[in-house]
Protein backbone atom coordinates (compact mmCIF):
# COMPACT_ATOMS: atom_id res chain seq x y z
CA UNK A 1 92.86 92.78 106.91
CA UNK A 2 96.29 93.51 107.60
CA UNK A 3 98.03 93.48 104.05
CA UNK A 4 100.57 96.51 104.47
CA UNK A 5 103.83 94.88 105.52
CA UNK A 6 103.01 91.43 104.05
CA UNK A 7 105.26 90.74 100.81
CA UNK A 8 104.78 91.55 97.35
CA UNK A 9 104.68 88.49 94.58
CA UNK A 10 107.15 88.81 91.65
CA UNK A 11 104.63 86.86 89.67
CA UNK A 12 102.17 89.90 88.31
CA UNK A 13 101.95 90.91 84.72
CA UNK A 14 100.81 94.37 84.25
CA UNK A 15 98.59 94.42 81.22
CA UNK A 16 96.59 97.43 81.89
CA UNK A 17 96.58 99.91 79.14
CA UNK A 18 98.25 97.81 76.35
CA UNK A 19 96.74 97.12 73.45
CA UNK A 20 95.47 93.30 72.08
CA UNK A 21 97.77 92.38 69.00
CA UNK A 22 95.88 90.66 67.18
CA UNK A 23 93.00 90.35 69.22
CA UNK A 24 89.71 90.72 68.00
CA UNK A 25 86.46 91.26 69.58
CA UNK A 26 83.30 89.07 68.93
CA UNK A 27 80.27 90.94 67.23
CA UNK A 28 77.39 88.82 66.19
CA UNK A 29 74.66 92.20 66.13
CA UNK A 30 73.72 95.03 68.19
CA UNK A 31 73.88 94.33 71.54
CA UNK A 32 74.76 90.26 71.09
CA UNK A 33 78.40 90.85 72.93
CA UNK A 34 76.73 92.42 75.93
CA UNK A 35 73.98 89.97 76.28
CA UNK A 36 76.50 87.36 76.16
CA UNK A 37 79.05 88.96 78.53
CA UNK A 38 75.99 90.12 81.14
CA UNK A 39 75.49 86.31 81.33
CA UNK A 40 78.56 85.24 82.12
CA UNK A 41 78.76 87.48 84.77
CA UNK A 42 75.60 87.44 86.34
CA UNK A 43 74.71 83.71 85.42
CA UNK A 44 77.67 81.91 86.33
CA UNK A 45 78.33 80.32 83.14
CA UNK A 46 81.69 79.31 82.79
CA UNK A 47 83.80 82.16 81.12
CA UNK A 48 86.24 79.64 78.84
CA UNK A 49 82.71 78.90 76.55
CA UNK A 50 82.16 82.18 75.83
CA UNK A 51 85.64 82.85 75.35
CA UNK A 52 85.71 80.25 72.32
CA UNK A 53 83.05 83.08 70.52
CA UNK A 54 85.56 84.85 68.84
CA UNK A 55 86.28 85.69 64.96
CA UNK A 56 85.34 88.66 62.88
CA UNK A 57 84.62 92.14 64.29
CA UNK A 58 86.83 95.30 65.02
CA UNK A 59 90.17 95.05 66.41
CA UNK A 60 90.76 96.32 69.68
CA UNK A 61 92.29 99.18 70.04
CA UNK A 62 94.83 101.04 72.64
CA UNK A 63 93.16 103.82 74.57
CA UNK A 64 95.46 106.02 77.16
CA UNK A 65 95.70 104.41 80.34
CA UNK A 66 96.46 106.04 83.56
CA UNK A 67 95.78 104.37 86.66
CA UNK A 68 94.54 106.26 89.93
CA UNK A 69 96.56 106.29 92.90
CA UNK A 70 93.78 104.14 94.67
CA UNK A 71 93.85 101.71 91.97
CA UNK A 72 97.46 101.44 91.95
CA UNK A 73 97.80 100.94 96.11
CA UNK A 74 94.92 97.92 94.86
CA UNK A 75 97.06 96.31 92.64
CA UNK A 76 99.86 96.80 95.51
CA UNK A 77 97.09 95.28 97.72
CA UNK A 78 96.42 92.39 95.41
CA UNK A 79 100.25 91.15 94.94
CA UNK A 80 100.39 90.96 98.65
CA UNK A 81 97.57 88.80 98.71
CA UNK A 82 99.13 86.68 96.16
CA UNK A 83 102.48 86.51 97.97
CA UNK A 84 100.56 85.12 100.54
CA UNK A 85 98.72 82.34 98.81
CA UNK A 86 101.89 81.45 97.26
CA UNK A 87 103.38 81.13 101.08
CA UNK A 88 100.65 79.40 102.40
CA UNK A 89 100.28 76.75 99.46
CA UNK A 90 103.60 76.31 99.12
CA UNK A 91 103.33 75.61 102.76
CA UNK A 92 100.45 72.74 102.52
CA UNK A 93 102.31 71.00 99.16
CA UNK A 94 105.65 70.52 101.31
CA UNK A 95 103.60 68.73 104.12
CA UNK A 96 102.13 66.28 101.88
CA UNK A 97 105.30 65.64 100.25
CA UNK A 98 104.30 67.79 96.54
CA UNK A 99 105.92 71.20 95.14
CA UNK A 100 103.69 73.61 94.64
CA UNK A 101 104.17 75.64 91.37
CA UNK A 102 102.85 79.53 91.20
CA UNK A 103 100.67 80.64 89.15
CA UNK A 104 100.94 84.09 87.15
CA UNK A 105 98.40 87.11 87.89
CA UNK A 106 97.61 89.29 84.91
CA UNK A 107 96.12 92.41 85.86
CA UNK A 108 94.66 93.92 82.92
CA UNK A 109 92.14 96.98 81.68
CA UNK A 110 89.14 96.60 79.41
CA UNK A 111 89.89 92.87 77.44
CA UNK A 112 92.67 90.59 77.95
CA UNK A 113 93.64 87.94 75.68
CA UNK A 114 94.68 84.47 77.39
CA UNK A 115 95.42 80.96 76.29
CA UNK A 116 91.86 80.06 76.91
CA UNK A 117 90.56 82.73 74.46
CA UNK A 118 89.51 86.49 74.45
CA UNK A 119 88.13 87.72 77.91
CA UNK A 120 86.12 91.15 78.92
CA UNK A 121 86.13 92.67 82.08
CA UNK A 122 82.18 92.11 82.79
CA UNK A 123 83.15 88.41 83.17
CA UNK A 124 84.90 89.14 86.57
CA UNK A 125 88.19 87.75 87.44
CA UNK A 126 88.80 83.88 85.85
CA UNK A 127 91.41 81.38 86.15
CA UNK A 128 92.92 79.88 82.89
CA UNK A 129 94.40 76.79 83.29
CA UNK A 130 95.47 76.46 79.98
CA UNK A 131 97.97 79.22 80.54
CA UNK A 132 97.86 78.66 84.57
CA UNK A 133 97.37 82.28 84.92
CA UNK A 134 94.79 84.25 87.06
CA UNK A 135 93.24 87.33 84.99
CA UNK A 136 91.68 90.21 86.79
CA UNK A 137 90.54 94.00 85.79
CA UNK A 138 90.47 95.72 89.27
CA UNK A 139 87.40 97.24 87.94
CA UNK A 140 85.68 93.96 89.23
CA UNK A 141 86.18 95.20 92.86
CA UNK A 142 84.46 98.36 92.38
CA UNK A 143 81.32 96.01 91.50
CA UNK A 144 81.57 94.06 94.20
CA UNK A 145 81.43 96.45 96.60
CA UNK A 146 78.77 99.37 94.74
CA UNK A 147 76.69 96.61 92.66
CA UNK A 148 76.64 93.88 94.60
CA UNK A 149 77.19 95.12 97.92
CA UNK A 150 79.81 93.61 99.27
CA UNK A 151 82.67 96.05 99.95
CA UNK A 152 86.07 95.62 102.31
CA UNK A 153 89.48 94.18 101.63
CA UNK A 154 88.94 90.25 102.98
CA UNK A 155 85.99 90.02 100.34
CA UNK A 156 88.48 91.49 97.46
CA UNK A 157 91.26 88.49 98.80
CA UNK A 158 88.23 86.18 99.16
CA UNK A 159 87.89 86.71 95.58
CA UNK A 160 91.31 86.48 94.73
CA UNK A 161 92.28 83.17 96.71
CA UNK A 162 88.93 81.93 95.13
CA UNK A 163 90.84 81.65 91.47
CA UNK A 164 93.94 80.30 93.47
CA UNK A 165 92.33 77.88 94.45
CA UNK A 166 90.96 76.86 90.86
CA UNK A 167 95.03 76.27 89.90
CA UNK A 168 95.30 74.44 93.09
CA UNK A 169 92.63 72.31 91.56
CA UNK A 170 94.96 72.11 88.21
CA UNK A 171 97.74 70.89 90.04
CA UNK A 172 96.07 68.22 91.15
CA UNK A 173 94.47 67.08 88.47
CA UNK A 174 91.29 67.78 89.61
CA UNK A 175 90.50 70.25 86.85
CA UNK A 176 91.18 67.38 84.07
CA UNK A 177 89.59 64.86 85.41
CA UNK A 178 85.93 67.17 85.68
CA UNK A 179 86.10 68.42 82.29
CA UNK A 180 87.03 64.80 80.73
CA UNK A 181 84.19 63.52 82.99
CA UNK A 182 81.43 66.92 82.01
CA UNK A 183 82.43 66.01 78.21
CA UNK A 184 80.05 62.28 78.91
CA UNK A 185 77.56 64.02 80.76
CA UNK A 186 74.49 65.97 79.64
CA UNK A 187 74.63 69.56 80.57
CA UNK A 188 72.61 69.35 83.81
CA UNK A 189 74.93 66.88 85.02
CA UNK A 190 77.87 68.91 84.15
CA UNK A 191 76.64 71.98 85.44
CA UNK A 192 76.55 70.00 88.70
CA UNK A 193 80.38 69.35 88.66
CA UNK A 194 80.86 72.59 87.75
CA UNK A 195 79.16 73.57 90.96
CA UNK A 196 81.45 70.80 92.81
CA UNK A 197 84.23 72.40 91.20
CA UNK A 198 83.26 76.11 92.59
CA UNK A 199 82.42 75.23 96.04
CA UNK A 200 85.87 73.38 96.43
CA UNK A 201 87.82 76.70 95.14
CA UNK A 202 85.39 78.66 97.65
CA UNK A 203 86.77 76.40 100.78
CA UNK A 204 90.01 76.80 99.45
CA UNK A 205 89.78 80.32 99.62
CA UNK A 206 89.03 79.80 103.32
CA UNK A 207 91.67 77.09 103.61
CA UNK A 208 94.19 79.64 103.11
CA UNK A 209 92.70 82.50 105.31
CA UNK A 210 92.82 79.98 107.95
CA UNK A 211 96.21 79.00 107.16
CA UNK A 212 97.78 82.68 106.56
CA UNK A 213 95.96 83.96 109.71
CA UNK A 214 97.78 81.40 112.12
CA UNK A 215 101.12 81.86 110.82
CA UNK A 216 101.01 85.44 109.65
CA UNK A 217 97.89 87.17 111.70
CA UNK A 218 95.81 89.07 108.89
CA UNK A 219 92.71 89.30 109.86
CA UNK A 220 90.68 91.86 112.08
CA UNK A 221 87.63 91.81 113.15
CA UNK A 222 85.10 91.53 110.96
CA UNK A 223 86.92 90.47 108.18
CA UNK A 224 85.34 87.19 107.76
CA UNK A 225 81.86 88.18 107.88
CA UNK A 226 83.46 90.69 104.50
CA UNK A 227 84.09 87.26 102.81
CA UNK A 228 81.03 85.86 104.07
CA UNK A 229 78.97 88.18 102.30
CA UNK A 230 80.97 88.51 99.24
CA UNK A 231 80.02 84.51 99.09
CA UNK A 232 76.45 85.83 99.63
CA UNK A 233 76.59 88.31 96.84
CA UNK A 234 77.67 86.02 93.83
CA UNK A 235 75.67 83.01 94.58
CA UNK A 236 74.11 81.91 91.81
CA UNK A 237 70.38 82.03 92.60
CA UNK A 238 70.63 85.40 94.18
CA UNK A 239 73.06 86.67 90.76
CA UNK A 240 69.88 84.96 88.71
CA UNK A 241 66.98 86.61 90.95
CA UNK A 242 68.71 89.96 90.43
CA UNK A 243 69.72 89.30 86.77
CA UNK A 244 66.00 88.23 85.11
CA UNK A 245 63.84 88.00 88.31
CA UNK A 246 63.78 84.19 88.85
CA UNK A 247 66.13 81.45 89.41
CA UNK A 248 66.89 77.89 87.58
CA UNK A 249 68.80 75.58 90.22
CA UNK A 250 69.59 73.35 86.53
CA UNK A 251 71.50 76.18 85.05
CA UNK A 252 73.81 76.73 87.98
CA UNK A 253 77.31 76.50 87.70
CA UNK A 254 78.69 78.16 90.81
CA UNK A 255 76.29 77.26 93.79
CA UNK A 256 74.02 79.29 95.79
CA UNK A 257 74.58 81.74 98.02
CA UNK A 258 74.01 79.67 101.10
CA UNK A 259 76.45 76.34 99.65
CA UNK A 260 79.10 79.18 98.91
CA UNK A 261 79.00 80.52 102.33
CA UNK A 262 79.19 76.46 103.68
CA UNK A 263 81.89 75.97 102.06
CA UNK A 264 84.46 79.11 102.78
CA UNK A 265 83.31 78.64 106.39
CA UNK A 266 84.35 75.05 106.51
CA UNK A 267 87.41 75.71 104.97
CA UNK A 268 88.35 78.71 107.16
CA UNK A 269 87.19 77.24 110.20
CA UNK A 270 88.88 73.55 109.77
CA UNK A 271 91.94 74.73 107.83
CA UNK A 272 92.44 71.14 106.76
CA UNK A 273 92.94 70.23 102.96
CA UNK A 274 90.61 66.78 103.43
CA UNK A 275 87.82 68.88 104.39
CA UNK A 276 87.11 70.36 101.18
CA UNK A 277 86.57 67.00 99.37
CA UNK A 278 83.28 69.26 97.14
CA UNK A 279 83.01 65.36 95.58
């Protein structure tokens, strides 16, 4: 991907290293906060649930923080990559007659603390839209490339314009209107609109790779076959098989492997907005 010369967004907030004021970490036993972290992650489950477990336990503590030149040219990497969503959505609001308004990306180490709760770094990155704020421990990339896989820079901006594309969702309303409809449903049902909800930030992501590589050129070759099996790598029946050695298609929240992949290629292919109608 070419990233280097591509502008740098004035809308991160540094949070790596600082402590929580205030913050607390949930303990219900030995072992209880991994198991329930390890399912987020590898599950799919909706990070803003578990984030509501919080209460009691230690309070979290500074520890000396010094980032390593490669992780510091990847948070240089990932503010380019926001820049450029920011262009390109700004871009696609103006031409249907709406403002877009940016969102904030929090880089942090460890835990964060956001308006939607208390979040841990085995979660992955997550969207708030309570705070409109994207939250991400570069860690996460590190994973995706040694655990699952699925290394190179488009899959790390795959990832990225994934979340953008959930407070893309927020500005229009579509975020409201699925969790006021999940809140009459029973939970297979709203697992399903969950998925909806997922697949439509996937072509999204694509959306904008299609729309950033025609006016700005970033991609090389093979750069979409990166994101293509980053999709691969966190769908939810292949997260599931790898996580407890079986999948159930009820439980997901995400999509599998094979919708995920649909859905970035439509968007990146098409580049149109109405062709990632996920409803």
């Amino acid at each position: 991907m070419r990233w280097k010369t591509g502008r740098r967004s004035s809308n991160i907030e540094d949070r790596r290293g600082r402590p929580i004021r205030g913050g607390r970490v949930f303990k219900g036993g030995v072992g209880t906060i991994v198991v329930t972290l390890v399912l987020a992650y590898f599950l799919g489950i909706d990070p803003q649930v578990l984030m509501q477990l919080q209460g009691g336990g230690q309070p979290i503590v500074e520890k000396n923080y010094q980032p390593a030149p490669e992780e510091e040219q990847l948070a240089d990497f990932v503010s380019v990559v926001l820049a450029d969503t920011e262009d390109t959505w700004k871009t696609i609001f103006q031409q249907a007659g709406r403002t877009y308004e940016e969102p904030r990306l929090v880089l942090f180490s460890g835990t964060v603390k956001s308006s939607c709760g208390m979040a841990n770094a085995v979660m992955g990155p997550f969207y708030c839209p309570a705070d409109r704020r994207v939250y991400i421990d570069l860690s996460f990339f590190n994973d995706l490339k040694n655990r699952h896989g699925a290394p190179g820079d488009f899959a790390q901006a795959y990832v990225i314009a994934h979340e953008i594309g959930h407070h893309v969702q927020t500005l229009l309303g579509i975020n409201d209107k699925v969790r006021a409809a999940q809140q009459r449903l029973g939970k297979v049902e709203a697992n399903a609109l969950s998925v909806k909800m997922e697949l439509q930030a996937d072509c999204f992501a694509g959306l904008w790779g299609n729309n950033a590589n025609r006016s700005r050129q970033i991609l090389e070759q093979g750069d979409v076959e990166e994101a293509l099996n980053a999709a691969t790598a966190i769908g939810d029946d292949r997260l599931q098989k790898q996580g407890r050695g079986y999948v159930v298609p009820d439980s997901f929240t995400h999509g599998t492997s094979k919708q995920r992949v649909e859905w970035f290629t439509r968007g990146i292919k098409s580049g149109d907005f109405d062709s990632c109608n996920t409803f």
